[in-house]
Protein backbone atom coordinates (compact mmCIF):
# COMPACT_ATOMS: atom_id res chain seq x y z
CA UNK A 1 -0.52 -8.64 -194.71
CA UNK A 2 -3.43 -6.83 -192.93
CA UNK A 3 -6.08 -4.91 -194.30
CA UNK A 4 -4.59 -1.97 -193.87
CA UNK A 5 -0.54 -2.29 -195.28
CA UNK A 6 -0.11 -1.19 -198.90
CA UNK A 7 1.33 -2.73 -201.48
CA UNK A 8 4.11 0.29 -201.15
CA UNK A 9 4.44 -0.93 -197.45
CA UNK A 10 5.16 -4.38 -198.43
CA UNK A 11 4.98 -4.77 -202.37
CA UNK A 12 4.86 -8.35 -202.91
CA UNK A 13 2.87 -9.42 -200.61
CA UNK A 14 -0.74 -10.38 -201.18
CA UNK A 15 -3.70 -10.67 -198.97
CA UNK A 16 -3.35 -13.46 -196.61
CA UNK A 17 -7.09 -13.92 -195.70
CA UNK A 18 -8.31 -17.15 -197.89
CA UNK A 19 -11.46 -18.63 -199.21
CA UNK A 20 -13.20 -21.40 -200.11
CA UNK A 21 -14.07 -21.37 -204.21
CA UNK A 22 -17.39 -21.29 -203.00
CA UNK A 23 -16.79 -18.18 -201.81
CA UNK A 24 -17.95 -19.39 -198.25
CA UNK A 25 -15.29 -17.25 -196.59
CA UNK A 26 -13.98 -20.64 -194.54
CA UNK A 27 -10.00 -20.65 -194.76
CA UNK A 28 -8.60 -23.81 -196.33
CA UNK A 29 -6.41 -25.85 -194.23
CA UNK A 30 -2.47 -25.47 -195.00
CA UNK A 31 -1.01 -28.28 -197.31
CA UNK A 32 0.25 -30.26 -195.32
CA UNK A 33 3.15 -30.56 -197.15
CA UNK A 34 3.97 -27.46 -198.85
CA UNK A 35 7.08 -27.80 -200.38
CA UNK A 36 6.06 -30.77 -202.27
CA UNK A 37 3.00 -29.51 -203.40
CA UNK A 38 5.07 -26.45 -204.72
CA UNK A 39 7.18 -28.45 -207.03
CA UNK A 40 4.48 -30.04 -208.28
CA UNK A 41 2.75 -27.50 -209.19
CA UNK A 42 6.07 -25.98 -210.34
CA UNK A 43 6.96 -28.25 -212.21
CA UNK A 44 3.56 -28.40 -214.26
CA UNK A 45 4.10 -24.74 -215.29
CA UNK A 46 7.80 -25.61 -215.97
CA UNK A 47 6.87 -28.08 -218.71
CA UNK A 48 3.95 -25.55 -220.78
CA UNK A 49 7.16 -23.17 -220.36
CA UNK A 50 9.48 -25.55 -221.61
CA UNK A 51 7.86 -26.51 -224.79
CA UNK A 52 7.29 -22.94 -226.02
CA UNK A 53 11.75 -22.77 -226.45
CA UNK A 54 12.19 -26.46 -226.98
CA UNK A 55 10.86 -26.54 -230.39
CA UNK A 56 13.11 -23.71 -231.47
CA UNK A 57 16.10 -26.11 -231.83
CA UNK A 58 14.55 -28.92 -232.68
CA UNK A 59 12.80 -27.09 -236.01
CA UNK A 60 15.41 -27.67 -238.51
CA UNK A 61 15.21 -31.37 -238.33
CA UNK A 62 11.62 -31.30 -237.91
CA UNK A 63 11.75 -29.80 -241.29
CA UNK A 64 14.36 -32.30 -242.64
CA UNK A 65 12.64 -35.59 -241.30
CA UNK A 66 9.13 -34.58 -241.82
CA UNK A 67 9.93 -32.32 -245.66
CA UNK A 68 7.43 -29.55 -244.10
CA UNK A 69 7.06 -26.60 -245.89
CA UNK A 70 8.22 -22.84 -244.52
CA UNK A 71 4.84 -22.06 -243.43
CA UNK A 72 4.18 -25.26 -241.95
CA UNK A 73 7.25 -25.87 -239.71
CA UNK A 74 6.31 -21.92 -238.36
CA UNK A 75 2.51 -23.65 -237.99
CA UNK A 76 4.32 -26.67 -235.40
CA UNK A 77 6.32 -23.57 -233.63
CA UNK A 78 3.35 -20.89 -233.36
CA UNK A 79 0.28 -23.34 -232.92
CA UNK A 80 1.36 -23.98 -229.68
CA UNK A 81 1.84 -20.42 -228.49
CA UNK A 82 -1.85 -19.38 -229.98
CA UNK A 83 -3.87 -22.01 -228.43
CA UNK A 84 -1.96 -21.69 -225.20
CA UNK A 85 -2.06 -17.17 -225.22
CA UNK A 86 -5.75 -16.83 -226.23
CA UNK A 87 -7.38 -19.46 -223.93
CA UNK A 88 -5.51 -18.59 -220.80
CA UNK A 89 -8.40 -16.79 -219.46
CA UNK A 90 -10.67 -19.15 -219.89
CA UNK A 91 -8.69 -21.92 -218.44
CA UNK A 92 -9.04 -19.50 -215.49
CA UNK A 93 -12.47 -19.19 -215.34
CA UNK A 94 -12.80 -23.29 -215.64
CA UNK A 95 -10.76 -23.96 -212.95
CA UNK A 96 -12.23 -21.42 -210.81
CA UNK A 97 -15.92 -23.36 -211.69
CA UNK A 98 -15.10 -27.22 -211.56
CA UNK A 99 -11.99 -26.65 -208.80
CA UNK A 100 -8.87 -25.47 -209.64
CA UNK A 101 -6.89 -28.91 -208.98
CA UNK A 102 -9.21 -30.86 -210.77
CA UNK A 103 -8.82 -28.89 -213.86
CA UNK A 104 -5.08 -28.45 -212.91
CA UNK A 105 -5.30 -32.50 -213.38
CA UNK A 106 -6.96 -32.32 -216.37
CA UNK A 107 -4.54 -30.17 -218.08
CA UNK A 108 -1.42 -32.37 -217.13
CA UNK A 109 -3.17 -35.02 -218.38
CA UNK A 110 -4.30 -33.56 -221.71
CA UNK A 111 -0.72 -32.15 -222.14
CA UNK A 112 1.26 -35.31 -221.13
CA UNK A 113 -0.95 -37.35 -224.03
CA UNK A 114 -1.07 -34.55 -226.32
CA UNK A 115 3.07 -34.74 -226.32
CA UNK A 116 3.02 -38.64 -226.58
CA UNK A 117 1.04 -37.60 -229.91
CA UNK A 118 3.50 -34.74 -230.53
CA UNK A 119 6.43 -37.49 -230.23
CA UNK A 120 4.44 -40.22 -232.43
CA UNK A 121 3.56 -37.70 -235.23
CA UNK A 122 4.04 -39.09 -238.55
CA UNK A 123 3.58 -36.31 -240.74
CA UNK A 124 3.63 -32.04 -240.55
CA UNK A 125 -0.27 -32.23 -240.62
CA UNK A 126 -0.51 -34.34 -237.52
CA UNK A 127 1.97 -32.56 -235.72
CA UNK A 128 0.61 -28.96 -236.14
CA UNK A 129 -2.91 -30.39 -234.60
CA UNK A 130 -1.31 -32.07 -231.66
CA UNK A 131 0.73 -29.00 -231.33
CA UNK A 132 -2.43 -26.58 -230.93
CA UNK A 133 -3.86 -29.69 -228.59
CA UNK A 134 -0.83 -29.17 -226.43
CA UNK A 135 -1.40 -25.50 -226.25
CA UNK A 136 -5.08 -26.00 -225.49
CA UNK A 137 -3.96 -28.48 -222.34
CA UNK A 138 -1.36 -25.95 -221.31
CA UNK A 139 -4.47 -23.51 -220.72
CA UNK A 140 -6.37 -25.19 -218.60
CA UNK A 141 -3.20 -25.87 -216.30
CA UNK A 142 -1.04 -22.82 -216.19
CA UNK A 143 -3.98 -20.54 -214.58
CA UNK A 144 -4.71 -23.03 -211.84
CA UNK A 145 -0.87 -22.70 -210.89
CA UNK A 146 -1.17 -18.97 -209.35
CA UNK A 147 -4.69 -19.61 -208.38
CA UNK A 148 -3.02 -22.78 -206.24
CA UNK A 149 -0.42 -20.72 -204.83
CA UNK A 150 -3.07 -17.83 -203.91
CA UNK A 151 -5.29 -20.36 -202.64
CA UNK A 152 -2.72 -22.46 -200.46
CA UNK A 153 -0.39 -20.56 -199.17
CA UNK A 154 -0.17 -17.21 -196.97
CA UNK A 155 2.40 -14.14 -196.05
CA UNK A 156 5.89 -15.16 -196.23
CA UNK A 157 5.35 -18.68 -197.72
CA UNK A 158 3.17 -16.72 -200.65
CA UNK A 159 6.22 -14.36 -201.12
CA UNK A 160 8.73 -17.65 -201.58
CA UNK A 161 5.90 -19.28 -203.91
CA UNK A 162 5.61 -16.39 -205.91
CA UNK A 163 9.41 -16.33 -206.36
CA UNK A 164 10.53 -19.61 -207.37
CA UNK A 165 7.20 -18.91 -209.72
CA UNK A 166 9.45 -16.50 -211.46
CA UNK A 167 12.72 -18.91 -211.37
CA UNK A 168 10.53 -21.25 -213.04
CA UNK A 169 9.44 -18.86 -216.22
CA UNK A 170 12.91 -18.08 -216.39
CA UNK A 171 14.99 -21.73 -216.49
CA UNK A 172 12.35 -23.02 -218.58
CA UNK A 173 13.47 -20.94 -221.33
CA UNK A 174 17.78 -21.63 -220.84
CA UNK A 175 16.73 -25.41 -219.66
CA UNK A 176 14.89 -25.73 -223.39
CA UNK A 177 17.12 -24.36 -225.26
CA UNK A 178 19.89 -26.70 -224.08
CA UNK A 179 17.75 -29.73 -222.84
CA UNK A 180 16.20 -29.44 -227.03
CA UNK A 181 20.06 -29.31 -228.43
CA UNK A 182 21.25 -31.76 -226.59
CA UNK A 183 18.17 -34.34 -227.15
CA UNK A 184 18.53 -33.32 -230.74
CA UNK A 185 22.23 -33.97 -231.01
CA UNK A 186 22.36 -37.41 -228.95
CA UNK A 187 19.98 -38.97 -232.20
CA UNK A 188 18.83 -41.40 -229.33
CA UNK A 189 17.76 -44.32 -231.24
CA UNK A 190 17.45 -42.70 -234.54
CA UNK A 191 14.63 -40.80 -232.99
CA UNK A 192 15.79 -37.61 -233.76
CA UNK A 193 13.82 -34.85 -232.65
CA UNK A 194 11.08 -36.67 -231.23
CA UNK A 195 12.54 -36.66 -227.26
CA UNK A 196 12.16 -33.41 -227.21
CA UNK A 197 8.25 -33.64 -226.66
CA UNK A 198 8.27 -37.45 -225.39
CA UNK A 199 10.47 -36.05 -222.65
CA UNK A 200 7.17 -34.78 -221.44
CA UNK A 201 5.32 -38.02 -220.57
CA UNK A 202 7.66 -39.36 -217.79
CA UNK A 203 7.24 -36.01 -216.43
CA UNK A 204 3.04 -35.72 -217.05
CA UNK A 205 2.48 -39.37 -215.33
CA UNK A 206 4.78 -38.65 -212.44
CA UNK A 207 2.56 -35.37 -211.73
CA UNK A 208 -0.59 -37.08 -212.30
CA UNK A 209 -0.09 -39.91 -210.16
CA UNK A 210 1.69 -37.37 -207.05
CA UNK A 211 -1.58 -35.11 -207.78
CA UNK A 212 -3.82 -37.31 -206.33
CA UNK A 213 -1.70 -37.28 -202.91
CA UNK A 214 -0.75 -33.36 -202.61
CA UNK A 215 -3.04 -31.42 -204.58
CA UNK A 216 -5.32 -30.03 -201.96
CA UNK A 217 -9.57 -30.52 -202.48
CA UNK A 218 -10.66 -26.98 -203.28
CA UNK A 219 -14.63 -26.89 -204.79
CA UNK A 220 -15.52 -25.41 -207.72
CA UNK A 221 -18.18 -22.42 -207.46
CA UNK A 222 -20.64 -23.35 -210.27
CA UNK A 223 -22.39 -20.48 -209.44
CA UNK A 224 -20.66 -18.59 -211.85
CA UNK A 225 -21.04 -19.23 -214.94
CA UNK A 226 -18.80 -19.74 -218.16
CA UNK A 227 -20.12 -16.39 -219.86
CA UNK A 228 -20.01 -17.60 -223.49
CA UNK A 229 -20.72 -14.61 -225.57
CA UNK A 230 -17.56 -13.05 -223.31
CA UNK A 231 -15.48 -16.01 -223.86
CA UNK A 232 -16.17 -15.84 -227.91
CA UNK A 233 -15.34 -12.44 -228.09
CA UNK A 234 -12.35 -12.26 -226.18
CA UNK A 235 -11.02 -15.44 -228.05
CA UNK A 236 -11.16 -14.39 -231.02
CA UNK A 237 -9.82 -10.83 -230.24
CA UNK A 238 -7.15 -12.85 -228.74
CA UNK A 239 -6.66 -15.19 -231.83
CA UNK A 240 -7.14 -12.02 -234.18
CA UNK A 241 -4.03 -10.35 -232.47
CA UNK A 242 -2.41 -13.08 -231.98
CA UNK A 243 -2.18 -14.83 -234.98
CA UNK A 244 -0.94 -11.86 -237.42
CA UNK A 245 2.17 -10.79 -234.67
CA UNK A 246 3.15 -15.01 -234.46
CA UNK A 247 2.70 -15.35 -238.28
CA UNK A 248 3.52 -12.33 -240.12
CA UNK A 249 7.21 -11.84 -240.03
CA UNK A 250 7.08 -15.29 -242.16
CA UNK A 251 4.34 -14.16 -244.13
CA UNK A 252 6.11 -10.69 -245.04
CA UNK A 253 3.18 -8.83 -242.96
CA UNK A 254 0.48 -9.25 -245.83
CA UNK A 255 -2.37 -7.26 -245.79
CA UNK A 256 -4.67 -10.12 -243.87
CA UNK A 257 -2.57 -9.51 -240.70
CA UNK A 258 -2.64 -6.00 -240.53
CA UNK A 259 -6.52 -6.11 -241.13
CA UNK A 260 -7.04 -8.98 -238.27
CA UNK A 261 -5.04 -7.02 -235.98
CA UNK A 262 -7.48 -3.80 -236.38
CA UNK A 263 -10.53 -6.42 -236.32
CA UNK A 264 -8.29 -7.58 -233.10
CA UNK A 265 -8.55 -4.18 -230.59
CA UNK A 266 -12.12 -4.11 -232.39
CA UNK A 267 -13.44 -7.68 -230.50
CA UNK A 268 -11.17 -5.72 -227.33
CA UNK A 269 -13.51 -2.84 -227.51
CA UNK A 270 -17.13 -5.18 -228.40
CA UNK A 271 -15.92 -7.31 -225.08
CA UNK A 272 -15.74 -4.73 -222.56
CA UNK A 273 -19.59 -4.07 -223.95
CA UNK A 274 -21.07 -7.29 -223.73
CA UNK A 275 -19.31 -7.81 -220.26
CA UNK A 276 -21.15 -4.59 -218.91
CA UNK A 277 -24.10 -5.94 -220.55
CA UNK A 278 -23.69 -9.55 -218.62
CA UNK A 279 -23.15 -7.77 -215.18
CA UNK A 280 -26.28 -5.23 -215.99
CA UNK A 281 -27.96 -8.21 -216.66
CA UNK A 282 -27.15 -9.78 -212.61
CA UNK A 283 -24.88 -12.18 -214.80
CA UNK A 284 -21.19 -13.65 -214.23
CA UNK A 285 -18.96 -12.01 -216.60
CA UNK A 286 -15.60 -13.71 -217.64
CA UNK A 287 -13.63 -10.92 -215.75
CA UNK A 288 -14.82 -9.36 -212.86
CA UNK A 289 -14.81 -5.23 -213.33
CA UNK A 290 -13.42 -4.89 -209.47
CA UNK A 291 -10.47 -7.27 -210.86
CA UNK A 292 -9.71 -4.66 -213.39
CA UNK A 293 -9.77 -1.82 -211.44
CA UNK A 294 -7.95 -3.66 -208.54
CA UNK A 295 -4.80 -0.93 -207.73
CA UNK A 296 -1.94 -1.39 -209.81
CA UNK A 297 -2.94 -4.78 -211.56
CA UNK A 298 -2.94 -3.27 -215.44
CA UNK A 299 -0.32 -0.79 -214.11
CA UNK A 300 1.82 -3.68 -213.24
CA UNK A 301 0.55 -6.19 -215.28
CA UNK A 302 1.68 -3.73 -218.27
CA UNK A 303 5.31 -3.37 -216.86
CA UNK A 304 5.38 -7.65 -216.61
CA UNK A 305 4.17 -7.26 -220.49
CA UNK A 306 7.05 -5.17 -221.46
CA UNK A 307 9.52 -7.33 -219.20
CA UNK A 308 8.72 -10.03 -220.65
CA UNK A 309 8.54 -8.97 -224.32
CA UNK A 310 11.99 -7.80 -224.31
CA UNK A 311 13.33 -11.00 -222.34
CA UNK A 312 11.68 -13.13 -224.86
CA UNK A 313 12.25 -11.09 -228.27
CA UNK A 314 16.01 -9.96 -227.42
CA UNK A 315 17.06 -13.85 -226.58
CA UNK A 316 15.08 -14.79 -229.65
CA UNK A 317 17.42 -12.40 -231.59
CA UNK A 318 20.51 -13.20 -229.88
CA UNK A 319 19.97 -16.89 -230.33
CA UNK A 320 19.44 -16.64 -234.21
CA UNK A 321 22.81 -14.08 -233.96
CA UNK A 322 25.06 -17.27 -232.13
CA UNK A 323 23.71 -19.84 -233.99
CA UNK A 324 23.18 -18.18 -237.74
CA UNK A 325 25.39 -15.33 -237.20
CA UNK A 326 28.60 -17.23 -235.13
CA UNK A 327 28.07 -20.63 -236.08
CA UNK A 328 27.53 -22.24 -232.86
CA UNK A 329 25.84 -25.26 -232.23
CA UNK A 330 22.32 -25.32 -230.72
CA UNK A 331 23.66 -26.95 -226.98
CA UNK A 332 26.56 -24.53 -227.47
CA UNK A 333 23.86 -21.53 -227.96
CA UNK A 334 21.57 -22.72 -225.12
CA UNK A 335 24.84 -22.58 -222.75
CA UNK A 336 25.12 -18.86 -223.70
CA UNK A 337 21.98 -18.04 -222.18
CA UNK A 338 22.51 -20.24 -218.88
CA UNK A 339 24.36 -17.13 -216.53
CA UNK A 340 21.32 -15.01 -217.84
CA UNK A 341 18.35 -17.57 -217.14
CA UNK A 342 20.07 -18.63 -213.93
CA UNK A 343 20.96 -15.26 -212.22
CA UNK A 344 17.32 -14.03 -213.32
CA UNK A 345 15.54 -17.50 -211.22
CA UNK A 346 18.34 -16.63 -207.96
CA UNK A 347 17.09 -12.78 -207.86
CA UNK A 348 13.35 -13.69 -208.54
CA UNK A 349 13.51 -16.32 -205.44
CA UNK A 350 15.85 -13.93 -203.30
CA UNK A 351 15.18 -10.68 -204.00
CA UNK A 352 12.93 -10.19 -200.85
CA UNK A 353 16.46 -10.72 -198.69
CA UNK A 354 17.73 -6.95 -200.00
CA UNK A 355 17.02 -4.58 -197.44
CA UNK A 356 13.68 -3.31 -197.23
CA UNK A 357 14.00 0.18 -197.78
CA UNK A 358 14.85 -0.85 -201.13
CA UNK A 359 12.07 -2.43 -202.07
CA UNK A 360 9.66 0.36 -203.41
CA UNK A 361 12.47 1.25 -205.93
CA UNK A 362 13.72 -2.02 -206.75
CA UNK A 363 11.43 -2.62 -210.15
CA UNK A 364 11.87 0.88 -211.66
CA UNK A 365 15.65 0.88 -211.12
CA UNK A 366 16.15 -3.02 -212.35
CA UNK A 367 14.42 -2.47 -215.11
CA UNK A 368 16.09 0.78 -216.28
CA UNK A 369 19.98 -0.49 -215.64
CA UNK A 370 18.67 -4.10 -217.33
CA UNK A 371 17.34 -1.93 -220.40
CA UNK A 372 21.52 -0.32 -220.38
CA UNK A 373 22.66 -4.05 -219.85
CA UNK A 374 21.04 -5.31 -222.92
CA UNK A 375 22.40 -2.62 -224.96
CA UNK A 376 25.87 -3.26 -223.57
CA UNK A 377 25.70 -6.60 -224.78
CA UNK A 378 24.80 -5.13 -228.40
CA UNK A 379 27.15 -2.94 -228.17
CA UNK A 380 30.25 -5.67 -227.56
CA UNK A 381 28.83 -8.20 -229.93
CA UNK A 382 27.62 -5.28 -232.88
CA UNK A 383 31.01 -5.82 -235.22
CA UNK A 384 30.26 -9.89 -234.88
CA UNK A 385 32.65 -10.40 -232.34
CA UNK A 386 32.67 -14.08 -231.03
CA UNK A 387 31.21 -14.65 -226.98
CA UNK A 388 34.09 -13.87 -225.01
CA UNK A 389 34.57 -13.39 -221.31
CA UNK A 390 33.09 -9.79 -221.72
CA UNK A 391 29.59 -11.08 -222.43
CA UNK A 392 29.55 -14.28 -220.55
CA UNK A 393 30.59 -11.72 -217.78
CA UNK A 394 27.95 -9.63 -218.18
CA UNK A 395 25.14 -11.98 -219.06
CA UNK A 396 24.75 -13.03 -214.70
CA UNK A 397 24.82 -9.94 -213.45
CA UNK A 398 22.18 -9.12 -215.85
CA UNK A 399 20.09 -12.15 -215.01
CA UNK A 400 19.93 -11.02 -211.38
CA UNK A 401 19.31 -7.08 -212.13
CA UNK A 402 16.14 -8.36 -214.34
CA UNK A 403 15.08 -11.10 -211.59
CA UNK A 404 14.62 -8.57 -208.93
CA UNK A 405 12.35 -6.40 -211.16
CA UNK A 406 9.82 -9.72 -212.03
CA UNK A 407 9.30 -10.64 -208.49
CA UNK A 408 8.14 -7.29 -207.28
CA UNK A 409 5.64 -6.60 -210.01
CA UNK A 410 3.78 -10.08 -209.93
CA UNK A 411 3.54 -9.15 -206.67
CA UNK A 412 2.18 -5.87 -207.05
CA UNK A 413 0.27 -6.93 -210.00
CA UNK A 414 -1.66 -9.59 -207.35
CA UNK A 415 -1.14 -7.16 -204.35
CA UNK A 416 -4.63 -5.87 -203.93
CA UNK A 417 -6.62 -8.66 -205.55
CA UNK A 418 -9.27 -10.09 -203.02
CA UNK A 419 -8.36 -14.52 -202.87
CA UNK A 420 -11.94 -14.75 -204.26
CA UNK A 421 -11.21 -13.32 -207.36
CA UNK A 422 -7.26 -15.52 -207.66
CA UNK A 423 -9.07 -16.91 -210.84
CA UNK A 424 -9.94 -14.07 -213.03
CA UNK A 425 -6.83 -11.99 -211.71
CA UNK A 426 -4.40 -14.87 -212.78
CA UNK A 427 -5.81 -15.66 -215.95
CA UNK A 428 -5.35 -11.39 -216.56
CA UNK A 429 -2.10 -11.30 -215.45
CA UNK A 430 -0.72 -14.53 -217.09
CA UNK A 431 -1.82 -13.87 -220.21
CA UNK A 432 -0.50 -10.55 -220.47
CA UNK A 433 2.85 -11.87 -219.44
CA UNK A 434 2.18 -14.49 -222.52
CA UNK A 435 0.96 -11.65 -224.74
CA UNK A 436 4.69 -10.24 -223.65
CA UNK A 437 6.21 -12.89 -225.26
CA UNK A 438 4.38 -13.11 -228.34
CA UNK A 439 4.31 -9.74 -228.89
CA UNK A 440 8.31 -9.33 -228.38
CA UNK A 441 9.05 -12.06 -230.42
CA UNK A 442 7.33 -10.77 -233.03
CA UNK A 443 8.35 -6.88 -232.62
CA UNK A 444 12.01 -7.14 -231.92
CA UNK A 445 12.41 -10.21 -233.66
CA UNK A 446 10.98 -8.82 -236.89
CA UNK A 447 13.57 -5.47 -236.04
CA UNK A 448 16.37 -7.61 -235.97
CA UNK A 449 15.22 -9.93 -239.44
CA UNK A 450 14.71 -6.73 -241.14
CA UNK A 451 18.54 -6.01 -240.68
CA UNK A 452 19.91 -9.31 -241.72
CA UNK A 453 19.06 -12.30 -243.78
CA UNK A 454 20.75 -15.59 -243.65
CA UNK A 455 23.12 -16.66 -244.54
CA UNK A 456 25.02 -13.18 -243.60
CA UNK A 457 28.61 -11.92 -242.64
CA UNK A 458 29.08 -12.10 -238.27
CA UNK A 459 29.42 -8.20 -238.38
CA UNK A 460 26.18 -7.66 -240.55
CA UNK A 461 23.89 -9.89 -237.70
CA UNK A 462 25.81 -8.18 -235.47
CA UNK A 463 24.69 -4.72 -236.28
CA UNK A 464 21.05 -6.01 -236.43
CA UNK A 465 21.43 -7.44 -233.11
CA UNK A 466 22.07 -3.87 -232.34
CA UNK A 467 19.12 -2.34 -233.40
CA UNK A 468 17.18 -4.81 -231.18
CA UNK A 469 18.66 -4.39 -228.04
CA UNK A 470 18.31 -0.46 -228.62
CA UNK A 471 14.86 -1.41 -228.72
CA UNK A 472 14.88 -4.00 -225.99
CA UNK A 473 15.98 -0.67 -223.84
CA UNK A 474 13.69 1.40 -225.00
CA UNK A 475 10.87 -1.16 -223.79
CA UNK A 476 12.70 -1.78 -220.67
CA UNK A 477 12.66 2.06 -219.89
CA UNK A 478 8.78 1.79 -220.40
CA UNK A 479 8.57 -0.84 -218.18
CA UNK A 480 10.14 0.88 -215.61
CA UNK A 481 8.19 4.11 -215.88
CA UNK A 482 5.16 1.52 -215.49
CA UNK A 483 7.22 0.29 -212.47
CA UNK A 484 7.78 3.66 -211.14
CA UNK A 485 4.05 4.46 -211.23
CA UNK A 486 2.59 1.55 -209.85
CA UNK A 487 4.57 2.38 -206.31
CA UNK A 488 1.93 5.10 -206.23
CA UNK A 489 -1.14 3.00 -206.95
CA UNK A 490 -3.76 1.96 -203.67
């Protein structure tokens, strides 16, 4: 891409001139073998996906075998997701000052023993804390992923990262949910549910010990500095919103959660200030203004939000609805969502092969006909009728029509972002798509619990699964107003 194409031009692309972290301007040499240093970096981003579903289906027996509490068992689920949503950022900003595959090392290895911990837990109390340690570790090494990609690889070869990136997000979700029944059902060795995070480590010590071959030697810029009264304040707005929208559907939204979240866009509003007050000040704030104002980065970033949200919070919905509401088994659920999961990673990786003069119009119009697919699929399943060919049917076709929105807008999103600032841009845009999830799960999910509670008649979960994917289109409209808009950013 040249300085002077436009993300309407070419949407995805980003620019292709590179830099050193130490901002020397020097291009980095290519990998010299790129495909393997894709999967590995892949495949690190696959496992902090992974673990966020994989829990799901193990939870019941984790509350069987361990006799945790309500709160507790929703404390081994959500502790994970907090620790992993409000550091993001600053697992940015510390890769981007000690070298992205250093700290990209770190994390695997923090995660990889954090799981072994998860695995060897021998009580609810334990777990929860290795489950927030996991999170924590799955900071510091998702952000250095896009950074890596940004960093490494140019033009056409950035367009193909960028797209199995999105396959990636996608099967981790469909590849937990049946990877965690099926570990759970085979009982291997009377361990229960305890492969489903000890799975990790033969993955972790395979990536560490291929790191130190492929991951390329990028120096840190210590120049900048780690900005501690930003990183404070942002955490804990973070944490404050956070917490309540993971926690309070359990908690029957109590008064605490609606007060943290107004104490949450508070901290929002006091970290803009001190960040103006740390640039005033010739300082390094935690996110670069010209990031934020970078052409269609919120724009897009917000459309991602949505996308995600109603991805994660409608299949949270619908898997409750098969499993609860249809009686099927957890590996039997998981296989529901496979067509979905797997037509969303083809579309995100291929998406770039539909004729150009589509492209500008390819996010709005995904989005909006993936907003009417959703509520076609609560519309066939709203009387509790079982999966039949109808909604297997529908569910690939759907997959691809939502794939070929994702690619486009992390591209966008990333479009006009100099290489110098890969750091603070990914950490933005990741944990917005993470905020997506959270906040999806916890808005449509708590639509479709406030219509049904279990045990309940097929038709009554039905009709609640309804409700959410009128919802689900509703956000998916936004999104694609977002997506609409951002064609005229630059």
């Amino acid at each position: 891409m040249t300085a002077t194409e436009t993300p309407q031009s070419i949407p995805t692309t980003v620019p292709t001139t590179t830099v050193h972290q130490n901002g020397s301007g020097a291009a980095p040499p290519p990998p010299a073998r790129p495909g393997l240093l894709l999967g590995l970096l892949l495949t690190g981003q696959f496992m902090a996906v992974l673990d966020v579903f994989i829990v799901n289906v193990a939870a019941p027996v984790i509350r069987t075998d361990l006799h945790t509490s309500g709160s507790a068992l929703q404390l081994v689920i959500a502790g994970y997701t907090v620790a992993y949503a409000v550091l993001l950022i600053t697992g940015a900003r510390l890769g981007e000052r000690h070298g992205f595959s250093r700290v990209f090392q770190l994390g695997v290895a923090g995660f990889t023993l954090s799981s072994l911990a998860c695995g060897l837990a021998p009580d609810s109390g334990a777990l929860i804390g290795f489950r927030v340690l996991q999170g924590i570790c799955a900071a510091l090494m998702v952000p250095q992923v896009i950074s890596l990609i940004q960093r490494t690889f140019s033009g056409a070869a950035r367009i193909r990262a960028l797209g199995a990136y999105t396959a990636v997000l996608a099967g981790g979700g469909a590849v937990g949910q049946v990877l965690g029944g099926a570990l759970v059902s085979a009982d291997l060795f009377g361990s229960g549910w305890r492969p489903v995070f000890l799975v990790n480590v033969p993955i972790g010590t395979a990536l560490l010990l291929a790191g130190r071959r492929l991951l390329p030697v990028l120096p840190g810029n210590r120049e900048r500095g780690l900005d501690l009264p930003g990183l404070l304040v942002l955490a804990a707005g973070l944490g404050l919103l956070v917490v309540p929208l993971v926690l309070g559907h359990e908690e029957h939204w109590p008064l605490w959660g609606w007060l943290a979240l107004g104490a949450g866009v508070l901290m929002f509003g006091l970290f803009g200030l001190v960040e103006r007050r740390v640039a005033a000040r010739g300082g390094s704030p935690l996110i670069r203004g010209r990031v934020l104002r970078a052409p269609g980065l919120l724009t897009a970033g917000g459309g991602l939000l949505l996308t995600m949200g109603s991805f994660g919070g409608f299949m949270f919905a619908m898997a409750l609805h098969v499993q609860a509401g249809l009686g099927l088994s957890p590996l039997r659920a998981g296989l529901v969502f496979l067509p979905m999961t797997v037509g969303f990673g083809l579309s995100g990786m291929h998406w770039q092969r539909l004729p150009k003069r589509f492209h500008p119009v390819l996010p709005a119009v995904a989005l909006a006909v993936s907003g009417l697919g959703y509520l076609g699929v609560g519309l066939m399943l709203r009387e509790g009728e079982r999966i039949g060919v109808g909604v297997e049917a529908l569910m690939l076709p759907l997959g691809l029509i939502a794939g070929s929105a994702y690619g486009p807008l992390m591209g966008r999103a990333l479009a006009r972002v100099a290489p110098a600032d890969a750091a603070d841009a990914s950490g933005v845009v990741i944990t917005m798509i993470q905020l997506g999830s959270v906040v999806g799960v916890a808005v449509l999910g708590t639509l479709f619990l406030s219509g049904v509670s279990y045990p309940a008649a097929a038709a009554v979960s039905g009709r609640s699964l309804f409700a959410t994917a009128v919802g689900t289109c509703v956000a998916l409209l936004a999104a694609a107003v977002l997506a609409a808009r951002v064609r005229r950013v630059g």
